[in-house]
C-alpha atoms as a PDB file:
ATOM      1  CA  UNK A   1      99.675  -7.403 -16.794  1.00  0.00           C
ATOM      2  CA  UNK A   2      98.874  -5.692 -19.582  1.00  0.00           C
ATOM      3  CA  UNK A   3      97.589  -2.774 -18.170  1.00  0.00           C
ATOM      4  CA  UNK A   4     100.122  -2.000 -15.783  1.00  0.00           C
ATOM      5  CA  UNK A   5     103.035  -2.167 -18.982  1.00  0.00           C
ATOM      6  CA  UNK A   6     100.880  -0.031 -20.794  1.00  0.00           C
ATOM      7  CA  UNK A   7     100.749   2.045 -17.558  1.00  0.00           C
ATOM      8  CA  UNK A   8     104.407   2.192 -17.441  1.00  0.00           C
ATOM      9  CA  UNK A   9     105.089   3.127 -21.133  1.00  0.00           C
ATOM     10  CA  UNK A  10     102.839   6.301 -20.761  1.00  0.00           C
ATOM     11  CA  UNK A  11     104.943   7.699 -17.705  1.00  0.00           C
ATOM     12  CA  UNK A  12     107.873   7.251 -19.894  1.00  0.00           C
ATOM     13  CA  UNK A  13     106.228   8.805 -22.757  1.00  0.00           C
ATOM     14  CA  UNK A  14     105.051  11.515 -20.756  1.00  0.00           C
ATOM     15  CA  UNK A  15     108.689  12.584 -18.774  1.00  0.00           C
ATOM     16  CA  UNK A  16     110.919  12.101 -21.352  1.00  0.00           C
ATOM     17  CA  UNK A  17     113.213  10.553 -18.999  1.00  0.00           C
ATOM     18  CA  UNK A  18     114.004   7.698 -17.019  1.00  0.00           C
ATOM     19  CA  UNK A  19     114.566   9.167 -13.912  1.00  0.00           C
ATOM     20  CA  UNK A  20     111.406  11.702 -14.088  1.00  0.00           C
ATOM     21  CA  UNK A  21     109.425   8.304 -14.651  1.00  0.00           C
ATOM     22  CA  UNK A  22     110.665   6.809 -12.096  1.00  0.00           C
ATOM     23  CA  UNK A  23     110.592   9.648  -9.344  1.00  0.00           C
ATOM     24  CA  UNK A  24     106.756  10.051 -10.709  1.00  0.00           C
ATOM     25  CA  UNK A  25     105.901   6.162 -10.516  1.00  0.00           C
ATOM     26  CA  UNK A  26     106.976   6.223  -6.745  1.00  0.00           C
ATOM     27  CA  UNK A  27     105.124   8.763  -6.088  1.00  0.00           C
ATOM     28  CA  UNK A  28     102.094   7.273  -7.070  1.00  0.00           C
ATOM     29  CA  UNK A  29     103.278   3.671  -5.800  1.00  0.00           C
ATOM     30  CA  UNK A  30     103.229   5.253  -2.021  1.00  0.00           C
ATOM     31  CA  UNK A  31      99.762   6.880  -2.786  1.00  0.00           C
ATOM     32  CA  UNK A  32      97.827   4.038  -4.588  1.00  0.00           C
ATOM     33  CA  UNK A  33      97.738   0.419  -3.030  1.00  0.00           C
ATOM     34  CA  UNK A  34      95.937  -0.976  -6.168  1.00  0.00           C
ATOM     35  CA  UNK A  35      99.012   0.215  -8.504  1.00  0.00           C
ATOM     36  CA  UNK A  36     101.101  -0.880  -5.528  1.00  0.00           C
ATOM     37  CA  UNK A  37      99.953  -4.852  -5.337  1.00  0.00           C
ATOM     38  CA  UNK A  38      99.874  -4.759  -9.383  1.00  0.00           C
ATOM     39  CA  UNK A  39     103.340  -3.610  -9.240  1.00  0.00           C
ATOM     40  CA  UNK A  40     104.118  -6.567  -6.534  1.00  0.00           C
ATOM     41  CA  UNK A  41     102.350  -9.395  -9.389  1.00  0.00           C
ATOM     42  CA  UNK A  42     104.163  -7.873 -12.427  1.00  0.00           C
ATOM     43  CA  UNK A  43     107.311  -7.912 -10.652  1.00  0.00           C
ATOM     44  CA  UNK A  44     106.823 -11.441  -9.411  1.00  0.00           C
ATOM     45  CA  UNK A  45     105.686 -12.517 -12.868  1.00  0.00           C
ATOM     46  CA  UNK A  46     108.460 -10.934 -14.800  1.00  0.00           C
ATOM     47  CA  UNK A  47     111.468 -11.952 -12.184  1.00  0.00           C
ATOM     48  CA  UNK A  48     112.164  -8.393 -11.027  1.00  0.00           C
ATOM     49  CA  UNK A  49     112.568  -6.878  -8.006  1.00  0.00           C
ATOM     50  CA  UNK A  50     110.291  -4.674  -6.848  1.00  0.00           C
ATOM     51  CA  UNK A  51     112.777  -1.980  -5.835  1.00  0.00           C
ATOM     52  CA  UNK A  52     114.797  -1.802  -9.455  1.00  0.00           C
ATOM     53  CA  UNK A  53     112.044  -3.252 -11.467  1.00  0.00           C
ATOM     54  CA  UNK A  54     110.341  -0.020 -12.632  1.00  0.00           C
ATOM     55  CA  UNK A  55     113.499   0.885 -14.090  1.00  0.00           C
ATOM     56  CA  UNK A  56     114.824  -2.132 -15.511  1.00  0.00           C
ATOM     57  CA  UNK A  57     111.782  -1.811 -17.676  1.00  0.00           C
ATOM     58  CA  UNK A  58     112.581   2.037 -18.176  1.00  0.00           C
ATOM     59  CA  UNK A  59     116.058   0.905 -19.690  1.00  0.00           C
ATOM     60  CA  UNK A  60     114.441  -2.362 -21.759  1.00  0.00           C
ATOM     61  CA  UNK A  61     111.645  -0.193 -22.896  1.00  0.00           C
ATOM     62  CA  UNK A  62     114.287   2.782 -24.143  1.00  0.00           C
ATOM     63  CA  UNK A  63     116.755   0.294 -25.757  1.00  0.00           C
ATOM     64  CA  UNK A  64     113.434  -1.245 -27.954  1.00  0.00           C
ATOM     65  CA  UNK A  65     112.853   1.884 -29.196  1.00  0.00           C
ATOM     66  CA  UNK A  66     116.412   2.819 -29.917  1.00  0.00           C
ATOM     67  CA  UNK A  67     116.381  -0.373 -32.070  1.00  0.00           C
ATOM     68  CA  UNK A  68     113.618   0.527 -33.895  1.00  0.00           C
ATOM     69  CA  UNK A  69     115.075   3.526 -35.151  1.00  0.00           C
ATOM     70  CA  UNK A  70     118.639   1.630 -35.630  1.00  0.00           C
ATOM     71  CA  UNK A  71     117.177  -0.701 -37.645  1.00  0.00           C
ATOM     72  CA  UNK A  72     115.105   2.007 -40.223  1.00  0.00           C
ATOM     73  CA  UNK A  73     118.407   3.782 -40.228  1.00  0.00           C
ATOM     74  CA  UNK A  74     120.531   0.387 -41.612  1.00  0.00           C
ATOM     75  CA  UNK A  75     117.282   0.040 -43.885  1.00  0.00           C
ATOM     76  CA  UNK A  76     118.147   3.654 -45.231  1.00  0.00           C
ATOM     77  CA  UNK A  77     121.597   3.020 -45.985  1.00  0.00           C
END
């Protein structure tokens, strides 16, 4: 499961936006049935669906970051 996270945080990484990474993960979803049935067990695992799951992790993944840098900005003040 591991693997497929890390998999999603470098699409993020790389668009710089939610909606980039998500128009670029089903893209490859319809073209790869390996990253397809991974998808399928991380989204059973985790309690997703699979059709908002990609982005639900999109918006959790963007929020942790966001909190990172809240929290060094209450440290600086």
């Amino acid at each position: 499961m591991d693997d497929i996270t890390h998999f999603f945080t470098q699409l993020i990484e790389q668009s710089l936006s939610i909606d980039i990474a998500e128009a670029e993960f089903k893209r490859l979803l319809a073209e790869d049935a390996d990253l397809q049935n991974s998808y399928s067990e991380w989204c059973a695992s985790v309690g997703v669906s699979e059709r908002h799951g990609f982005r639900e992790f999109c918006e959790d993944y963007i929020d942790s970051q966001n909190d990172v840098w809240d929290q060094l900005r209450d440290y600086d003040e």
